[in-house]
N, C-alpha and C. Protein backbone atom coordinates (compact mmCIF):
# COMPACT_ATOMS: atom_id res chain seq x y z
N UNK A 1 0.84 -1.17 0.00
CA UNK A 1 0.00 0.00 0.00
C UNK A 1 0.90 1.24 0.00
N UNK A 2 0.47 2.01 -1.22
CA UNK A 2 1.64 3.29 -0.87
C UNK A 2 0.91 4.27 -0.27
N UNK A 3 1.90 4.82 0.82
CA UNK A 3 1.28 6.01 1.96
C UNK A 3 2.35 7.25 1.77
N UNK A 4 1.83 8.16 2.34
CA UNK A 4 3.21 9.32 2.33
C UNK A 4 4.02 9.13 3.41
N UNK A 5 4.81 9.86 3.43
CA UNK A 5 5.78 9.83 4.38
C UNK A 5 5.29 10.17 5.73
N UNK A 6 4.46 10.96 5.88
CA UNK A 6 4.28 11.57 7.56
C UNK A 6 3.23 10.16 7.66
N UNK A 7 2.20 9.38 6.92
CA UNK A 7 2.06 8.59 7.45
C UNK A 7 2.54 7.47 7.57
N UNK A 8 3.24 7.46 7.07
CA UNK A 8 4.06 5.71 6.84
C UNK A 8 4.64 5.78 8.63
N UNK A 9 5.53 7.71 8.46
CA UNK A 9 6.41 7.42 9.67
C UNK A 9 5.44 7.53 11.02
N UNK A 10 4.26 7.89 11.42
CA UNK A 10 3.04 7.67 12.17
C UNK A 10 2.88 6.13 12.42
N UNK A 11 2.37 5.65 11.27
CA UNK A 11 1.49 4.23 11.32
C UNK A 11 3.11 3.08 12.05
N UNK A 12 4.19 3.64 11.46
CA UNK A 12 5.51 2.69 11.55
C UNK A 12 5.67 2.68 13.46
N UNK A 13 5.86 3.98 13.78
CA UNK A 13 5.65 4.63 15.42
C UNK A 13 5.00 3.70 15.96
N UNK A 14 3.83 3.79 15.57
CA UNK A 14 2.65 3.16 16.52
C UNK A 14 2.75 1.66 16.27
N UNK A 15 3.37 0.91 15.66
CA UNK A 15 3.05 -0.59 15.42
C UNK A 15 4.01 -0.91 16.19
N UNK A 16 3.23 -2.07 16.57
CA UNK A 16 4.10 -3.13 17.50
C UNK A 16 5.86 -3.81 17.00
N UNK A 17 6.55 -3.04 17.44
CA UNK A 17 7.79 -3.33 16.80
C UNK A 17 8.65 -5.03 17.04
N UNK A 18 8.07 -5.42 17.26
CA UNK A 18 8.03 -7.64 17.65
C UNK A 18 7.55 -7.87 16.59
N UNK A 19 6.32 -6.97 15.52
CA UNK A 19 5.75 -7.77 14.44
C UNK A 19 5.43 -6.53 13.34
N UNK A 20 7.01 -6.21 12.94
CA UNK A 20 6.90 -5.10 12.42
C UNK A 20 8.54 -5.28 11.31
N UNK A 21 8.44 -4.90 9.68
CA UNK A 21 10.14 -4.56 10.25
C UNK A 21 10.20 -3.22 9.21
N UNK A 22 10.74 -2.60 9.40
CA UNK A 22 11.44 -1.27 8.77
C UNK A 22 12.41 -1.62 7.47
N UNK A 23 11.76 -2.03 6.08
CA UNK A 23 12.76 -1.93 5.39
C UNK A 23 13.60 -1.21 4.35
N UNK A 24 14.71 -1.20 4.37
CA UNK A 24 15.48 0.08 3.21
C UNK A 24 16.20 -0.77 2.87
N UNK A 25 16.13 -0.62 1.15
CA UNK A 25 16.17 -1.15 -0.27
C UNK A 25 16.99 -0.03 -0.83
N UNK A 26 17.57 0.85 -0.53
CA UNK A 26 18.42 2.03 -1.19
C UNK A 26 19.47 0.73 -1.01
N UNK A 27 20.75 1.17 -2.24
CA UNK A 27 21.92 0.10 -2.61
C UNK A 27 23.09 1.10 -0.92
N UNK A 28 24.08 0.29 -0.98
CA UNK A 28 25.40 0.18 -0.23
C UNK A 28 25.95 1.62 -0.17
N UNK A 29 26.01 2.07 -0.99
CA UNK A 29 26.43 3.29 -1.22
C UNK A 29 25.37 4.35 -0.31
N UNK A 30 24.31 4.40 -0.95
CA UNK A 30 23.11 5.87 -0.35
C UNK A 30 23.46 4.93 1.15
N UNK A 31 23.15 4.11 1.82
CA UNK A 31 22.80 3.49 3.07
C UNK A 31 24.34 4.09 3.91
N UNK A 32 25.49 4.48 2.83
CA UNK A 32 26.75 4.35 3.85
C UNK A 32 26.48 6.03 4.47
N UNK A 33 25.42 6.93 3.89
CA UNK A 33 25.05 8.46 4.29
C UNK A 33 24.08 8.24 5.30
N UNK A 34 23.76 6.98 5.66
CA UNK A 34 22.37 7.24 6.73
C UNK A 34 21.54 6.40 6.89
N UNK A 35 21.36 5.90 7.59
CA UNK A 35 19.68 5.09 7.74
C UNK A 35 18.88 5.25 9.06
N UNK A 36 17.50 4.93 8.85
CA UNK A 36 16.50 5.40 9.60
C UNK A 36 16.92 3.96 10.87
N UNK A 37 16.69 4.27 12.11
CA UNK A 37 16.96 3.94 13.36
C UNK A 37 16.10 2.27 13.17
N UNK A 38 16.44 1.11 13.46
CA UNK A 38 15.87 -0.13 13.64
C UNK A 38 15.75 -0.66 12.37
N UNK A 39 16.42 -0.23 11.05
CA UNK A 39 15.63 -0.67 9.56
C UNK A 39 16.58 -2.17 9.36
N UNK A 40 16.16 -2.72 8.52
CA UNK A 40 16.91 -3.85 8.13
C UNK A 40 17.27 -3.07 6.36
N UNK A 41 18.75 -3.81 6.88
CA UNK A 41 19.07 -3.23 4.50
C UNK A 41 18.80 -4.29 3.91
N UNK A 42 18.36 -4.46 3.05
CA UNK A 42 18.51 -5.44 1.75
C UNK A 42 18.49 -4.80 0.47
N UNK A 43 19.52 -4.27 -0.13
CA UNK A 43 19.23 -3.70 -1.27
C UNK A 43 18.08 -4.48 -2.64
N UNK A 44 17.10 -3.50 -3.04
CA UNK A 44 16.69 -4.07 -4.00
C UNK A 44 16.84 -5.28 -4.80
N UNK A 45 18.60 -5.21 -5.29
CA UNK A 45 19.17 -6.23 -6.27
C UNK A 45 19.02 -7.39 -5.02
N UNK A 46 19.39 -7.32 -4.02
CA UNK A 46 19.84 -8.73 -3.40
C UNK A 46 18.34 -9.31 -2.81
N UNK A 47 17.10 -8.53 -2.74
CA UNK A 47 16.02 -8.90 -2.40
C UNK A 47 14.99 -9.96 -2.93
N UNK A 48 15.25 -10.51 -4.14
CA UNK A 48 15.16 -12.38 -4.22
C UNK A 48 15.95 -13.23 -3.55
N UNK A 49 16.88 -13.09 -3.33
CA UNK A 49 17.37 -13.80 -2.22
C UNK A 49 17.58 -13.60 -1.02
N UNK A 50 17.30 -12.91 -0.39
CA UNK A 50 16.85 -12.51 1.19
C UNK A 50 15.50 -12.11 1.60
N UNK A 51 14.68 -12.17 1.51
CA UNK A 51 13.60 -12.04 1.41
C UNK A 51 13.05 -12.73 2.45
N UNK A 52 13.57 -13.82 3.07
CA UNK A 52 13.70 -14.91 3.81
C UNK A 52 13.87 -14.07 5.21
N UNK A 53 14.67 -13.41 5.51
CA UNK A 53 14.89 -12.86 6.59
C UNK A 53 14.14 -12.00 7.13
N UNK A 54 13.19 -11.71 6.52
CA UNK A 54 11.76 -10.60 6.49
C UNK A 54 10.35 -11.82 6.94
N UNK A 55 9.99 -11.64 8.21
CA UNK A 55 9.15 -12.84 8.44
C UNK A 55 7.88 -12.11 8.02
N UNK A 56 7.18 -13.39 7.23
CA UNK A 56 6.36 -13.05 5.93
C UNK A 56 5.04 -12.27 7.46
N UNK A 57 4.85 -12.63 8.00
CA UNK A 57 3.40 -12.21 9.00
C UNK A 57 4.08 -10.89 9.76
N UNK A 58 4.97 -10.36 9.62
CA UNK A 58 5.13 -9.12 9.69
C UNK A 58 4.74 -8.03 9.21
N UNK A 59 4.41 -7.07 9.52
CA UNK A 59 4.24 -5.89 8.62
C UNK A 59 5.09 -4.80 8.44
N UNK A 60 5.30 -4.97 7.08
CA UNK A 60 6.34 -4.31 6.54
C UNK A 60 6.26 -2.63 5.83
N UNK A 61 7.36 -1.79 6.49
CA UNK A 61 6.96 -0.68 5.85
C UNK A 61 8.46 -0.21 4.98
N UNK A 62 8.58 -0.59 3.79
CA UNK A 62 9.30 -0.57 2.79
C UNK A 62 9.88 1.47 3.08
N UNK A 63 11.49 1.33 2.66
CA UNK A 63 11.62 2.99 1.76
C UNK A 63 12.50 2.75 0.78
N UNK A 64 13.02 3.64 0.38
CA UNK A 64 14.16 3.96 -0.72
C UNK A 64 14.79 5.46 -0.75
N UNK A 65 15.24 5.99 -1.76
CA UNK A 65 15.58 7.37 -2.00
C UNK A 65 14.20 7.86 -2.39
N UNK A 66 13.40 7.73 -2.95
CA UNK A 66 12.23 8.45 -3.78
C UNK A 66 10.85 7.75 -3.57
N UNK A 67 10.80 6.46 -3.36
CA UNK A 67 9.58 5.65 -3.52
C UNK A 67 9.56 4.70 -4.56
N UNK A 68 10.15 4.89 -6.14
CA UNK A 68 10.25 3.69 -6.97
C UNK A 68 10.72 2.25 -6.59
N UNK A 69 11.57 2.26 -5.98
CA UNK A 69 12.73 1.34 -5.48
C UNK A 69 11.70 0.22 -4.39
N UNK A 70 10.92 1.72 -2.97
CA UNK A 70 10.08 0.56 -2.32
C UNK A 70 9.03 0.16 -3.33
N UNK A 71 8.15 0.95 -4.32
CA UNK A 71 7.34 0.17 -4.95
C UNK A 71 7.56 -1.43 -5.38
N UNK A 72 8.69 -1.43 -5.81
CA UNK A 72 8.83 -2.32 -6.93
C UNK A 72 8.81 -3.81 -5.49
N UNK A 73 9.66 -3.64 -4.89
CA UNK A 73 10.18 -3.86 -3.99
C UNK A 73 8.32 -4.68 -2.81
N UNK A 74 7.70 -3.95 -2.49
CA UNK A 74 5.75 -4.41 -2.07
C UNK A 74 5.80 -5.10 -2.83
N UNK A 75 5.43 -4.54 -4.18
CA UNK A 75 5.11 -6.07 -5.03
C UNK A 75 5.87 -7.24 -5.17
N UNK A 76 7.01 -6.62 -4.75
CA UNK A 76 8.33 -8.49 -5.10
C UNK A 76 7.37 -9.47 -3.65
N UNK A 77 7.22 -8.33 -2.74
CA UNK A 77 6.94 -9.29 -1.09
C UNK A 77 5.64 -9.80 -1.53
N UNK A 78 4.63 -8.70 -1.67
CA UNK A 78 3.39 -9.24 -2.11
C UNK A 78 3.26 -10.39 -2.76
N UNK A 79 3.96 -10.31 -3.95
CA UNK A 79 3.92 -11.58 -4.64
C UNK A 79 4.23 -13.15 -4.14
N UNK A 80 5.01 -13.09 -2.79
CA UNK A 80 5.49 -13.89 -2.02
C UNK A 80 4.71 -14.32 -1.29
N UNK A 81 4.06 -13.68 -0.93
CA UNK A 81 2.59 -13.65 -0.19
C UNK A 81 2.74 -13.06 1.14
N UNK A 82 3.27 -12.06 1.36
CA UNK A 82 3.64 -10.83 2.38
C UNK A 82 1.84 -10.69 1.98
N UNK A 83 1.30 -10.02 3.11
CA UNK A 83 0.06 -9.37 3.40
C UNK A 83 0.03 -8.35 3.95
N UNK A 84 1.07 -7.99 4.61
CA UNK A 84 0.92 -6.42 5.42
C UNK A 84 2.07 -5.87 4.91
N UNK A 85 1.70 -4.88 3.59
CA UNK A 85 3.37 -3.97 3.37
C UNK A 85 2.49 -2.89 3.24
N UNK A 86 3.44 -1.43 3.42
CA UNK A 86 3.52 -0.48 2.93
C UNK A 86 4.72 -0.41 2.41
N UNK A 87 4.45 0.87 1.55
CA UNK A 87 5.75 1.57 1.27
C UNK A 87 5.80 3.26 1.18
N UNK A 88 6.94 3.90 1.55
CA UNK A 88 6.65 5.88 1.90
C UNK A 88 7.12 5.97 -0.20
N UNK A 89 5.93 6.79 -0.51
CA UNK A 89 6.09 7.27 -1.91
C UNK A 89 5.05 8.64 -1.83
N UNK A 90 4.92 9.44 -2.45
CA UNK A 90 6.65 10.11 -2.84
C UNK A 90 7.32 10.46 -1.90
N UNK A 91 8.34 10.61 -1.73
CA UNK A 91 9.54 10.62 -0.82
C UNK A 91 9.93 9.92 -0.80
N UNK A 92 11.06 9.55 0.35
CA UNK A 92 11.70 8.51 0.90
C UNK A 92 12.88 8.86 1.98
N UNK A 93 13.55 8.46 1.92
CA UNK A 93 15.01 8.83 3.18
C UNK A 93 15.21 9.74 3.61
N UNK A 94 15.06 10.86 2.60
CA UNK A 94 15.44 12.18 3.28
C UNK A 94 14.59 13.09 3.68
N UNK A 95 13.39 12.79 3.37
CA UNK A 95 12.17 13.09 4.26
C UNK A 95 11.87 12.70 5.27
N UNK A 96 11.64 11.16 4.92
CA UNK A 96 11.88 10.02 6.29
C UNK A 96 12.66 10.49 7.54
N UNK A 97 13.85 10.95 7.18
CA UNK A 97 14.77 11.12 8.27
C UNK A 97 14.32 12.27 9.18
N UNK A 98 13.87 13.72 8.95
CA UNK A 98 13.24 14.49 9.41
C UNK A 98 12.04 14.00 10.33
N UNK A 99 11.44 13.39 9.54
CA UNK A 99 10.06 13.22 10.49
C UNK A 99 10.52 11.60 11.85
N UNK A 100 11.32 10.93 11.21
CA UNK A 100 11.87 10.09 12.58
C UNK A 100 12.06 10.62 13.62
């Protein structure tokens, strides 16, 4: 589900963080400038094969630099059969980071 940023970072706040995970899909590089407090990385590219480490009955609130990156990124989980994603579009990180 794509949300904006002030709510993604609201709805993310308030969820139970035991059944929750924070993920950023920006590559090695953007992640070595910053990341949002508790996130797990998996860059985009490596996210068919880790995907695994994201427990599927979690709810997931995807970012990136902009929002393309988490889009693509919901639907890879979705398709997996993830049931609870968001993702922050438009924006992403450097908005994100402000409102954290």
């Amino acid at each position: 589900m794509k949300i904006n940023c002030r709510e993604f970072t609201q709805m993310y706040k308030s969820a139970d963080k035991n059944k929750s995970t924070l993920l950023d899909v920006r590559n090695n590089e953007e992640v070595q400038n910053g990341s949002l407090p508790w996130s797990l990385h998996i860059p985009i590219v490596d996210l068919e094969f880790r995907y695994l480490e994201i427990p599927s009955d979690n709810e997931v609130f995807i970012y990136c630099k902009s929002g393309g990156r988490a889009e693509k990124a919901e639907m890879f989980l979705t398709h997996k059969g993830f049931k609870k994603t968001r993702y922050a579009s438009p924006g992403g990180y450097e908005e994100l980071k402000e409102l954290f």
